[in-house]
Structures are given as C-alpha cells and as structure tokens.
PDB file of N, CA and C in Angstrom:
ATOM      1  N   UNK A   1      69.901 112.783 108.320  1.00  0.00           N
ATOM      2  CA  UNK A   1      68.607 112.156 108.286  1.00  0.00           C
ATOM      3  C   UNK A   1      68.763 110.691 107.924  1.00  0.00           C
ATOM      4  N   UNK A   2      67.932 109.750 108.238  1.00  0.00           N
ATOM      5  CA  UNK A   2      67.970 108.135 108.114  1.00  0.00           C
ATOM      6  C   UNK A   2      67.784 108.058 106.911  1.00  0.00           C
ATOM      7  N   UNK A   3      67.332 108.889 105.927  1.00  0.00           N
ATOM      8  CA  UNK A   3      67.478 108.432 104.229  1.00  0.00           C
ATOM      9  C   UNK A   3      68.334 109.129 103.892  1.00  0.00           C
ATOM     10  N   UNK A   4      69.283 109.769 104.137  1.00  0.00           N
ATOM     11  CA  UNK A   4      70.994 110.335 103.709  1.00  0.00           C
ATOM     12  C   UNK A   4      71.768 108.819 104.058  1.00  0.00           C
ATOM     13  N   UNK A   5      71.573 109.011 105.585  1.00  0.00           N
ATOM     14  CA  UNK A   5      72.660 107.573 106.061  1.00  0.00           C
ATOM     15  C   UNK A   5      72.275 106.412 105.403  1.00  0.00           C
ATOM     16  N   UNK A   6      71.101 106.211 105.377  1.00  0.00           N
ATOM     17  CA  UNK A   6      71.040 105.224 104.559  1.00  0.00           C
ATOM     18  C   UNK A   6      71.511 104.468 103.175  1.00  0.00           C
ATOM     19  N   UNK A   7      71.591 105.964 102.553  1.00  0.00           N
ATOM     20  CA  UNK A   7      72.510 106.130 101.181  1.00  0.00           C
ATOM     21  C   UNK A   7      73.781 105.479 101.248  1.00  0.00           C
ATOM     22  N   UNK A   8      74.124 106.765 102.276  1.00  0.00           N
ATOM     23  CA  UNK A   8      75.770 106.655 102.138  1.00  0.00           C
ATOM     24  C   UNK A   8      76.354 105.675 102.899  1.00  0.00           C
ATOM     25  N   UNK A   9      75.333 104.712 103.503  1.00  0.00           N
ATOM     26  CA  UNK A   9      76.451 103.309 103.970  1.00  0.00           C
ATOM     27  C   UNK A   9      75.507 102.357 102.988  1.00  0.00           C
ATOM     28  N   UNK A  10      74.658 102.574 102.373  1.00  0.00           N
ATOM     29  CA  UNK A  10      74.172 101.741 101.707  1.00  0.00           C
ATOM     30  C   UNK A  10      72.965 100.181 102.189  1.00  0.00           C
ATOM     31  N   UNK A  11      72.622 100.765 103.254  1.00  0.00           N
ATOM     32  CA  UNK A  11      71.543  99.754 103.926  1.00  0.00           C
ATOM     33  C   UNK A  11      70.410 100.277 103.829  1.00  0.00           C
ATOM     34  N   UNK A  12      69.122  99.471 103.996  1.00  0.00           N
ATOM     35  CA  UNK A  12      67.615 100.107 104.418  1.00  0.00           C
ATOM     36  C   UNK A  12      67.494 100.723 105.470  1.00  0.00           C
ATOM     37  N   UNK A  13      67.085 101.555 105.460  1.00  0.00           N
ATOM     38  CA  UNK A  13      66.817 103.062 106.620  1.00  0.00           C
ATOM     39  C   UNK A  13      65.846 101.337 108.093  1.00  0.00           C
ATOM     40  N   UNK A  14      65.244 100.706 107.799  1.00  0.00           N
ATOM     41  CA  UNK A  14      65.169  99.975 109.101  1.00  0.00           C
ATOM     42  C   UNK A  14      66.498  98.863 109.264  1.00  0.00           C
ATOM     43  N   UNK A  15      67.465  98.953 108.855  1.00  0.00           N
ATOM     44  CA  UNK A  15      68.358  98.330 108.733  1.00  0.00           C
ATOM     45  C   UNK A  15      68.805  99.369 110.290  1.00  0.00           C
ATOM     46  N   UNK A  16      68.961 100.916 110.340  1.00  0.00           N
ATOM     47  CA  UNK A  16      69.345 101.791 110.694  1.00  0.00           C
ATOM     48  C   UNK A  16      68.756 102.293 112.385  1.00  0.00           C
ATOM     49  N   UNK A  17      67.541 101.556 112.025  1.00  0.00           N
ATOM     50  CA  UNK A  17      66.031 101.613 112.846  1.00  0.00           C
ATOM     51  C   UNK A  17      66.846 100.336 113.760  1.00  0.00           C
ATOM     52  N   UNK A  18      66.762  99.294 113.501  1.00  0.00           N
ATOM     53  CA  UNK A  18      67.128  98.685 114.199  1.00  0.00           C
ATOM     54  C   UNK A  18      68.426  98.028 115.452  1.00  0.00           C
ATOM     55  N   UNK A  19      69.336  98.723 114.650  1.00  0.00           N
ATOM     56  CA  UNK A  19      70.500  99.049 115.217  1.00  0.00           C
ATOM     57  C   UNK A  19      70.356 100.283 116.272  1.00  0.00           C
ATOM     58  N   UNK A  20      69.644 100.844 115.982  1.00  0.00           N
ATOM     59  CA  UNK A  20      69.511 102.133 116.952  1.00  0.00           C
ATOM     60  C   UNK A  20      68.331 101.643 118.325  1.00  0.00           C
ATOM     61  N   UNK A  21      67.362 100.382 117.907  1.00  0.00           N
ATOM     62  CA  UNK A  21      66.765  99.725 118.892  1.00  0.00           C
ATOM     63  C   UNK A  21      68.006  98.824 119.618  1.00  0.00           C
ATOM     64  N   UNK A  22      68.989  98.021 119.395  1.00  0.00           N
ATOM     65  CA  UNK A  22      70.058  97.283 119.474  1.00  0.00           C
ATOM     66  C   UNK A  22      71.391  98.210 120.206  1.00  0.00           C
ATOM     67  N   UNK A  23      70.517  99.498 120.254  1.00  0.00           N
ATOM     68  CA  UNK A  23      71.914  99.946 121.552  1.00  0.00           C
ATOM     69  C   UNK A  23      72.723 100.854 120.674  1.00  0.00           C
ATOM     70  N   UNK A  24      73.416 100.223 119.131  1.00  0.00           N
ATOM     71  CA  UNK A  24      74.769 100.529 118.804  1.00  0.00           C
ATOM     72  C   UNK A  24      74.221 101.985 118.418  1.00  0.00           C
ATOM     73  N   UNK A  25      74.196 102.856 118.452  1.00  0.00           N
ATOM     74  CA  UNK A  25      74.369 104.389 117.897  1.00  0.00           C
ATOM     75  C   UNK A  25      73.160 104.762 118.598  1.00  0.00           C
ATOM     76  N   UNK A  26      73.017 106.221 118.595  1.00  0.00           N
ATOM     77  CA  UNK A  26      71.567 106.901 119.265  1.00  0.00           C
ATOM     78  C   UNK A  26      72.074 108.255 118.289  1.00  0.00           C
ATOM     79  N   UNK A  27      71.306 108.194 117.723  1.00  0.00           N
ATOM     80  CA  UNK A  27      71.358 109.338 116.735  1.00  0.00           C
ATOM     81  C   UNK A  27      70.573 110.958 117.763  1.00  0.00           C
ATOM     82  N   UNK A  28      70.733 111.903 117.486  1.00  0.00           N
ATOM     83  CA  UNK A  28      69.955 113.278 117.721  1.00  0.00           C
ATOM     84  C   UNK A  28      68.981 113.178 117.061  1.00  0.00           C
ATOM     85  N   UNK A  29      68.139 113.854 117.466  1.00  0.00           N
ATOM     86  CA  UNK A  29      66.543 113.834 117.337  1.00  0.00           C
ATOM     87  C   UNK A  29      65.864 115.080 117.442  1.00  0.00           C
ATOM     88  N   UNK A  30      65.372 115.921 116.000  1.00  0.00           N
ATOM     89  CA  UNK A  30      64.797 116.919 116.652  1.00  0.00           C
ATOM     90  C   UNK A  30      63.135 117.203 115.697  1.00  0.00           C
ATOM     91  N   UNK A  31      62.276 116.274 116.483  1.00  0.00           N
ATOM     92  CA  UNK A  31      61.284 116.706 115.756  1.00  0.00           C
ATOM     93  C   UNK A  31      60.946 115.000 115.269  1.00  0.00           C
ATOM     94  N   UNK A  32      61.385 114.499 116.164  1.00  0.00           N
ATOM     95  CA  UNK A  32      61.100 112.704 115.622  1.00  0.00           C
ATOM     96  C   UNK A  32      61.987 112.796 114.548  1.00  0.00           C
ATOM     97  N   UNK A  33      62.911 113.055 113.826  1.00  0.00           N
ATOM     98  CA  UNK A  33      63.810 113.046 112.955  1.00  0.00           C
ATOM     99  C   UNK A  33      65.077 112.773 113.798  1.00  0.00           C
ATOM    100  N   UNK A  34      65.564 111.666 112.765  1.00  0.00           N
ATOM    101  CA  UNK A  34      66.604 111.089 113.321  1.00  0.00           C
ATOM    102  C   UNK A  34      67.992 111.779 112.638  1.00  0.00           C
ATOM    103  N   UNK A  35      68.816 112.884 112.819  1.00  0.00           N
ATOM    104  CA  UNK A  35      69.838 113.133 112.691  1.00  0.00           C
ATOM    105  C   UNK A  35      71.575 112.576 113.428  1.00  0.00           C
ATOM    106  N   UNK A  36      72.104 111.832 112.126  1.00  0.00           N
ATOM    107  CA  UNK A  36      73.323 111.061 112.780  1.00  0.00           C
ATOM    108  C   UNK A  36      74.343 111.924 112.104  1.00  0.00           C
ATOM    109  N   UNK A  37      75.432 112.169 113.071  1.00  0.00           N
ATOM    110  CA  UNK A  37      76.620 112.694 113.350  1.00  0.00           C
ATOM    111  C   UNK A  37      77.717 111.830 112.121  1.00  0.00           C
ATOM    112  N   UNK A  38      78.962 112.451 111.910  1.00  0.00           N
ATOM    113  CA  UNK A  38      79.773 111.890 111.050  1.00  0.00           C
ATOM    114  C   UNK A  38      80.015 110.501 112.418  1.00  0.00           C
ATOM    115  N   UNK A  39      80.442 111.116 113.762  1.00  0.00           N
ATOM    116  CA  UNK A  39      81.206 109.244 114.780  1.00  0.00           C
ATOM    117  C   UNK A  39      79.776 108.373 114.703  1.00  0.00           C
ATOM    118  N   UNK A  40      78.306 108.651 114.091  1.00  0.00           N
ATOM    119  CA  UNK A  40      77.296 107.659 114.013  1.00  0.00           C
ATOM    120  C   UNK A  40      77.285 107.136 112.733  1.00  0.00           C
ATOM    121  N   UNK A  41      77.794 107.626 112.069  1.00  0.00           N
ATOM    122  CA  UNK A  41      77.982 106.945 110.784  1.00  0.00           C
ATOM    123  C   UNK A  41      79.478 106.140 110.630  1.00  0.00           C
ATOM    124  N   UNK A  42      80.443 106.473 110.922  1.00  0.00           N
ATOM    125  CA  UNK A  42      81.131 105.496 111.606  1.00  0.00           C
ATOM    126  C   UNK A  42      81.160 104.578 112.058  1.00  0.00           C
ATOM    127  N   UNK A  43      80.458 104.475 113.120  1.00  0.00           N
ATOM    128  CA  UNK A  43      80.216 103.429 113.943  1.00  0.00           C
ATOM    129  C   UNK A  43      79.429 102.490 113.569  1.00  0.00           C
ATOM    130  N   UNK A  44      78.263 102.874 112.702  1.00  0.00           N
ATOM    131  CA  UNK A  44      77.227 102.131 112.127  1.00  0.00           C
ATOM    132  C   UNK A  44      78.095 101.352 110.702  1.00  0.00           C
ATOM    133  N   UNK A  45      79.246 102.333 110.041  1.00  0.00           N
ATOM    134  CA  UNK A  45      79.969 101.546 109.149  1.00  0.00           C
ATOM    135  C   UNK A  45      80.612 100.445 109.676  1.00  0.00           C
ATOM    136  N   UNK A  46      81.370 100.204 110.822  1.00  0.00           N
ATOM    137  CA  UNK A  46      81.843  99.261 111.427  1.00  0.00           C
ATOM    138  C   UNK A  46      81.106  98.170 111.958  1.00  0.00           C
ATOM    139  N   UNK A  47      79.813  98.810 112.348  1.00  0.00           N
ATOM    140  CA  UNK A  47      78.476  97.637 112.890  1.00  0.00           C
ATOM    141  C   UNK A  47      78.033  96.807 111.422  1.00  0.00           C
ATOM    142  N   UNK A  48      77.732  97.517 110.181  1.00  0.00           N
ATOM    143  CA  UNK A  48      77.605  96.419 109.247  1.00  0.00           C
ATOM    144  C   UNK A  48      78.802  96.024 108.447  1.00  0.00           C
ATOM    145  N   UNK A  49      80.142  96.505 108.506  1.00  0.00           N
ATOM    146  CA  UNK A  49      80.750  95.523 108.382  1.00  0.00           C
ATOM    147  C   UNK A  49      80.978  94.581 109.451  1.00  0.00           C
ATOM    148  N   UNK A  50      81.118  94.401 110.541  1.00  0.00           N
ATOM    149  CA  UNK A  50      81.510  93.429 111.238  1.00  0.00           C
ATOM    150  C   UNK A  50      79.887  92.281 111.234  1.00  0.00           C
ATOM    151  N   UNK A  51      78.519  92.867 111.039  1.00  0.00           N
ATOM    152  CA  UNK A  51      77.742  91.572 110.682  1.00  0.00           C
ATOM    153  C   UNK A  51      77.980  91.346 109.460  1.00  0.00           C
ATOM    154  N   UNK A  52      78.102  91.872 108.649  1.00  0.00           N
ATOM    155  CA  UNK A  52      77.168  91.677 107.032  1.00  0.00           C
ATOM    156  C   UNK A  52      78.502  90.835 106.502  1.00  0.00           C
ATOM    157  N   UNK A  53      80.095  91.190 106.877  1.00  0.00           N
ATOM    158  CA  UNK A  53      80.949  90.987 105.991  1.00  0.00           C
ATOM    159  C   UNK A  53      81.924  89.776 107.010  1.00  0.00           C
ATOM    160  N   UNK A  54      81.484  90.016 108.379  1.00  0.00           N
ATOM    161  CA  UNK A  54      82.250  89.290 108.916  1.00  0.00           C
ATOM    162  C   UNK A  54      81.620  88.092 110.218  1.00  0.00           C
ATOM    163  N   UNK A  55      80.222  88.192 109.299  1.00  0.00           N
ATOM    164  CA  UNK A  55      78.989  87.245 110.659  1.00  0.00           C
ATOM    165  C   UNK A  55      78.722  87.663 111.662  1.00  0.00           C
ATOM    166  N   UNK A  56      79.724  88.703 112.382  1.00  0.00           N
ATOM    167  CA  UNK A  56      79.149  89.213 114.145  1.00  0.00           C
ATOM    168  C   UNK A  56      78.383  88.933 114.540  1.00  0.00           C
ATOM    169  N   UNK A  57      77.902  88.358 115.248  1.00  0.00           N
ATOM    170  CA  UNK A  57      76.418  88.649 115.960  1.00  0.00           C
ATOM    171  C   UNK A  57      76.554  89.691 117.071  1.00  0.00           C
ATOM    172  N   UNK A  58      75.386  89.937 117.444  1.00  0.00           N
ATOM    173  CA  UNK A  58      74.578  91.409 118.146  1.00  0.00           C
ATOM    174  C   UNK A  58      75.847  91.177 119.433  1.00  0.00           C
ATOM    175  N   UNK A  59      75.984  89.830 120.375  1.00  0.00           N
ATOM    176  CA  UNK A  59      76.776  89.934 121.365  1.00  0.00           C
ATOM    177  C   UNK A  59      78.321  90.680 121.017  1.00  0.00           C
ATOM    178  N   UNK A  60      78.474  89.664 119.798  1.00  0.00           N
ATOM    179  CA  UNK A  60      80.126  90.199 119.492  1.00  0.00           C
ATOM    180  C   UNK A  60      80.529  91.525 119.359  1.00  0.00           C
ATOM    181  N   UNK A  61      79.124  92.277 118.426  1.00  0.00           N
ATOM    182  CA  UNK A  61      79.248  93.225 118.458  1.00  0.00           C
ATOM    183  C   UNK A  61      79.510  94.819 119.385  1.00  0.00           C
ATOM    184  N   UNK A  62      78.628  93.754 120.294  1.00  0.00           N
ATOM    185  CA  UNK A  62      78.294  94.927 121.624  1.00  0.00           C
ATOM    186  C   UNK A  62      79.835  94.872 121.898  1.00  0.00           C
ATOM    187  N   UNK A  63      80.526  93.738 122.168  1.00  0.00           N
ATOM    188  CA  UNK A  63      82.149  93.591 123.028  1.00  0.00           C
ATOM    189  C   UNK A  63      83.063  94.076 122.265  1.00  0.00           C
ATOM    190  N   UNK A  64      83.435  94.205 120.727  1.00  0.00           N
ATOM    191  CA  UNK A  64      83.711  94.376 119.903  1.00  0.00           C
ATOM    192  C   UNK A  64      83.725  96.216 119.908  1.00  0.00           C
ATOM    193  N   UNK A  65      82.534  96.806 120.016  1.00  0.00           N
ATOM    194  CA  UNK A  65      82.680  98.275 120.537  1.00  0.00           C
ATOM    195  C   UNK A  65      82.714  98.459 121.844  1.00  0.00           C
ATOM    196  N   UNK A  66      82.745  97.801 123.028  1.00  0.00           N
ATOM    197  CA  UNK A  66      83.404  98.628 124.109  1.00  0.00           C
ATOM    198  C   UNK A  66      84.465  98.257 124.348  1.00  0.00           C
ATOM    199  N   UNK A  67      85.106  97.329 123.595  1.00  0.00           N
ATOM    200  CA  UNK A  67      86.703  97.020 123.480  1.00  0.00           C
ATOM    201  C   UNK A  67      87.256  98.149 122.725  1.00  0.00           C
ATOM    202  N   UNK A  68      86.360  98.313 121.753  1.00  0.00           N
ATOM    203  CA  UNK A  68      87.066  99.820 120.694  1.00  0.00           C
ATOM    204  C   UNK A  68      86.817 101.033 121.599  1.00  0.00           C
ATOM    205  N   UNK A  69      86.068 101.168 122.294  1.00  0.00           N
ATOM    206  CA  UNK A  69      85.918 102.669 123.160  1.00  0.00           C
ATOM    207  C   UNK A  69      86.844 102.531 124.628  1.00  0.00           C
ATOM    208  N   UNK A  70      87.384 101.087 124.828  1.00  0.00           N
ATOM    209  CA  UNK A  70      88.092 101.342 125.915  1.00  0.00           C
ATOM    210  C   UNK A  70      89.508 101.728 125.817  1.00  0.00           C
ATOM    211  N   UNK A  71      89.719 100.639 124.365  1.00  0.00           N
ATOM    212  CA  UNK A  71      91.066 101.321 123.846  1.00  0.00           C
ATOM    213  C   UNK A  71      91.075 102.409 123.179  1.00  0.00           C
ATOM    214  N   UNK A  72      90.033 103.352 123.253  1.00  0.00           N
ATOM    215  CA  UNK A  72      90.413 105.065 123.034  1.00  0.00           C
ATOM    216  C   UNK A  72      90.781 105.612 124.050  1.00  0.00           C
ATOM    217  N   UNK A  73      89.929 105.284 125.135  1.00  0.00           N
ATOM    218  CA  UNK A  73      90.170 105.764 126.887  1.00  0.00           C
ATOM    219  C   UNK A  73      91.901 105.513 127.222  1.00  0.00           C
ATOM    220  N   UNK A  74      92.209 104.058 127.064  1.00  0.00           N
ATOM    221  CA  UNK A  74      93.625 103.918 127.175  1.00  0.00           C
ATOM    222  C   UNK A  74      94.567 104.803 126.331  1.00  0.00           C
ATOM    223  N   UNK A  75      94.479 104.745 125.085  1.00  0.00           N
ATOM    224  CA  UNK A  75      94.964 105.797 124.414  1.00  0.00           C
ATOM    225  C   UNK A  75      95.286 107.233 124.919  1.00  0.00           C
ATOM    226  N   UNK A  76      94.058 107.968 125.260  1.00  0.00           N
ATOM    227  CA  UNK A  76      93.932 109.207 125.869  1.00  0.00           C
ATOM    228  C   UNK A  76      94.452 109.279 127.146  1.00  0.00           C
ATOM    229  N   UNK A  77      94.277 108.193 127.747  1.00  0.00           N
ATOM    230  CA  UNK A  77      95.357 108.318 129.291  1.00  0.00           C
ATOM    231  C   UNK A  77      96.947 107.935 128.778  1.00  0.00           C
ATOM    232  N   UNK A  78      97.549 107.449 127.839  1.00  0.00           N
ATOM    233  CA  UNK A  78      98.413 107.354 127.553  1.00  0.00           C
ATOM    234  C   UNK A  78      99.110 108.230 126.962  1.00  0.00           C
ATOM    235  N   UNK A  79      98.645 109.336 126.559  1.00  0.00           N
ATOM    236  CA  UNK A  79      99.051 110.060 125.664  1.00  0.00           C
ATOM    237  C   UNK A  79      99.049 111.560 127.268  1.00  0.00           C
ATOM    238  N   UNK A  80      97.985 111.680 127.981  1.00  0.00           N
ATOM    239  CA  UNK A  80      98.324 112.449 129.090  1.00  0.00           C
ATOM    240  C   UNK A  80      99.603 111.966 130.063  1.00  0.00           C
ATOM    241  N   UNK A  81      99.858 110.523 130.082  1.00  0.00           N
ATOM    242  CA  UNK A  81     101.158 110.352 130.417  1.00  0.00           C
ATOM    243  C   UNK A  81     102.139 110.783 129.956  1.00  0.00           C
ATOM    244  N   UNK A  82     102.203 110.590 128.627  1.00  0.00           N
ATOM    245  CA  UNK A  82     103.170 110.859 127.725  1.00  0.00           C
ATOM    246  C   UNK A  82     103.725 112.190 127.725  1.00  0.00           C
ATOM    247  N   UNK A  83     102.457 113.307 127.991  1.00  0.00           N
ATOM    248  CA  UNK A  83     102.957 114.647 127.885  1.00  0.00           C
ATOM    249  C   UNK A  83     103.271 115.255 128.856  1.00  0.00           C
ATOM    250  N   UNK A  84     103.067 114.542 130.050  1.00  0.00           N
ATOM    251  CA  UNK A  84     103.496 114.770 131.656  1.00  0.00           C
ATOM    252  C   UNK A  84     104.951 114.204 131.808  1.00  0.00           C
ATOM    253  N   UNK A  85     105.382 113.397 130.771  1.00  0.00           N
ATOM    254  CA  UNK A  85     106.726 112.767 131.435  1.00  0.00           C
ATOM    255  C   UNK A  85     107.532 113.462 130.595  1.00  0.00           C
ATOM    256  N   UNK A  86     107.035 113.739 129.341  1.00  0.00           N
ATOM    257  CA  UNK A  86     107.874 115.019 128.543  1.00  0.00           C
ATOM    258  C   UNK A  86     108.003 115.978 128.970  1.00  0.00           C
ATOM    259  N   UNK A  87     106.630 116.526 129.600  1.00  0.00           N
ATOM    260  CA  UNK A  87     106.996 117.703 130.541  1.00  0.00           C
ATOM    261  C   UNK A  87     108.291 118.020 132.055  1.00  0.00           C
ATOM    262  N   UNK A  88     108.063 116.861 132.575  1.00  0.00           N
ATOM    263  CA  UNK A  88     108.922 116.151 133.499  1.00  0.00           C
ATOM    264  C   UNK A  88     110.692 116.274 133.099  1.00  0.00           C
ATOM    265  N   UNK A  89     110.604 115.675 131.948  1.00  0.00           N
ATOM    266  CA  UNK A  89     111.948 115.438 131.079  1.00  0.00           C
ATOM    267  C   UNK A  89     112.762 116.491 130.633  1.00  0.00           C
ATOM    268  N   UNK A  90     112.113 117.269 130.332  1.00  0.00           N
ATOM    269  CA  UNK A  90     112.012 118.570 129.884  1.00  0.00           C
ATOM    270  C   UNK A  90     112.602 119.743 131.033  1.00  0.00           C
ATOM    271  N   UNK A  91     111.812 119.692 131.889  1.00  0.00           N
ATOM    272  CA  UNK A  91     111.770 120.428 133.232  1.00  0.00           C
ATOM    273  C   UNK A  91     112.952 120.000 134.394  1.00  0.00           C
ATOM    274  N   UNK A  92     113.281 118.541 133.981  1.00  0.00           N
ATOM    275  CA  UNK A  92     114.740 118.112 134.855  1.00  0.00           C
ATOM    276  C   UNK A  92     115.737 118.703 133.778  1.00  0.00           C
ATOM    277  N   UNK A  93     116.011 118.404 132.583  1.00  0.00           N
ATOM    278  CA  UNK A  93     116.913 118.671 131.707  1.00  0.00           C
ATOM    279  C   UNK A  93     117.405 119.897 132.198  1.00  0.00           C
ATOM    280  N   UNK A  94     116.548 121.226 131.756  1.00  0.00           N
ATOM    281  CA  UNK A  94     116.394 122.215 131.518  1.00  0.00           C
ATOM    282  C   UNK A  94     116.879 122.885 133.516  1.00  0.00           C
ATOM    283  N   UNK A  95     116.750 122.147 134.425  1.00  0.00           N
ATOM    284  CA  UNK A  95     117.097 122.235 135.630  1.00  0.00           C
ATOM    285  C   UNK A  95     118.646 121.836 135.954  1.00  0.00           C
ATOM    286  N   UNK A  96     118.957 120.822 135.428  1.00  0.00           N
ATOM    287  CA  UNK A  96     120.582 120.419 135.152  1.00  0.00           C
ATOM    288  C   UNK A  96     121.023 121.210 134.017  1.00  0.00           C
ATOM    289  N   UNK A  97     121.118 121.336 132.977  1.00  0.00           N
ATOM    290  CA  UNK A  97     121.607 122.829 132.034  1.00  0.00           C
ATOM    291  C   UNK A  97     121.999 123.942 132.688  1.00  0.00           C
ATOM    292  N   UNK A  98     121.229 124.247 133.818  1.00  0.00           N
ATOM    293  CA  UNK A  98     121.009 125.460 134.165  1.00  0.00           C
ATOM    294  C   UNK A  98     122.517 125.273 135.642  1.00  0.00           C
ATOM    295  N   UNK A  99     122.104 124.441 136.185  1.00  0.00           N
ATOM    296  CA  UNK A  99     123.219 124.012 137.103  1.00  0.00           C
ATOM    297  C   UNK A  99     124.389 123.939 136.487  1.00  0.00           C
ATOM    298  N   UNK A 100     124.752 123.565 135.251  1.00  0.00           N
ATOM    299  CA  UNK A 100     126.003 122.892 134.348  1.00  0.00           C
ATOM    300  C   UNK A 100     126.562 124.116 134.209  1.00  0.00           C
ATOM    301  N   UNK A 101     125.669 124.972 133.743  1.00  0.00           N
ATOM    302  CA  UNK A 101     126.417 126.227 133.720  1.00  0.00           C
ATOM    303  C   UNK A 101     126.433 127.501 134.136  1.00  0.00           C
ATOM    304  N   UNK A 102     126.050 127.202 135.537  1.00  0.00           N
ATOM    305  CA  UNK A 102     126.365 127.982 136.868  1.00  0.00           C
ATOM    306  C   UNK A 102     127.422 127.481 136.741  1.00  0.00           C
ATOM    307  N   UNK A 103     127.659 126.533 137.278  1.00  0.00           N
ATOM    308  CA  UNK A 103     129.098 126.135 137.804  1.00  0.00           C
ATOM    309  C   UNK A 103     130.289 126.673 136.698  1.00  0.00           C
ATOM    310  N   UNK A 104     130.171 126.853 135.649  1.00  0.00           N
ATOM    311  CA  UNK A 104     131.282 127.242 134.828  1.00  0.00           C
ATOM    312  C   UNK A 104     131.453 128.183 134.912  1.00  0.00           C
ATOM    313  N   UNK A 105     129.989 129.193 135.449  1.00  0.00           N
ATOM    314  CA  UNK A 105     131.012 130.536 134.985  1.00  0.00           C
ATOM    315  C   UNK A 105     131.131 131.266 136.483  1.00  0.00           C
TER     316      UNK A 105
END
C-alpha cells in the first residue's frame, strides 16, 4: 500500500503519486489501492536516490532506467549464450573422449 512504501523508502505517499504519474513504476491496483511489489520498491529506491541525492532530472532518469533494463536483457542473452557454448563444449569434449578411447581398445 502507498502508506507502507511510503514508510519504508521514507518519502510522502504523493512523492509516490507522482512518480507513478512520471512513468517510473505502475504499481497493481485492486480496488483504487495502490499495491507495489518488492522490483517497485526498488526501483522507486533508485528513482529517489538518483533525484534527491544525485540531482537527476525526470529525463536522466527515464535513460538512466532503460539503460538499467537493457543491460538486464544483455545480461540474460549472455548468460543463454554462455550455457549453449558450455553445452556445446561439453558435448564436443565428451564426443572426442569417446573417440580417444575407441581407438585404444
């Protein structure tokens, strides 16, 4: 609820209101009640530190998180590389082993 989050990052619940007019988070909603997720409280921790502690403005901010959500995307395709070429690595190895010692015996 917007007076929990509010607590626990420590801003005014329209502090919360407004950021959520501003794009950065969209909380769940059931009943005109605004329920935010632990990644909305997150995100909203990073939105007032980067104004309150580090000046951001609203533009920087916006670039600032889809730079952070693109380098998760990269991440996650990197890491499906990663386990395809292990798999790969793995699967030649394990194909020469197998040849190495045919031939011996």
């Amino acid at each position: 609820m917007i007076s929990v989050a509010s607590r626990i990052l420590e801003v005014h619940p329209q502090t919360l209101r407004m950021y959520e007019r501003e794009g950065f988070v969209s909380p769940h909603r059931i009943n005109r009640q605004r329920l935010y997720s632990d990644e909305d409280l997150e995100r909203l921790d990073l939105v007032i530190r980067l104004t309150k502690e580090l000046g951001v403005n609203k533009a920087g901010v916006e670039i600032i998180l889809r730079m952070r959500n693109r380098l998760s995307q990269l991440q996650e395709e990197m890491g499906e590389i990663m386990r395809f070429l292990e798999e790969d690595v793995r699967r030649d190895f394990e194909e020469r082993l197998k040849k190495i010692l045919g031939e011996r015996e």
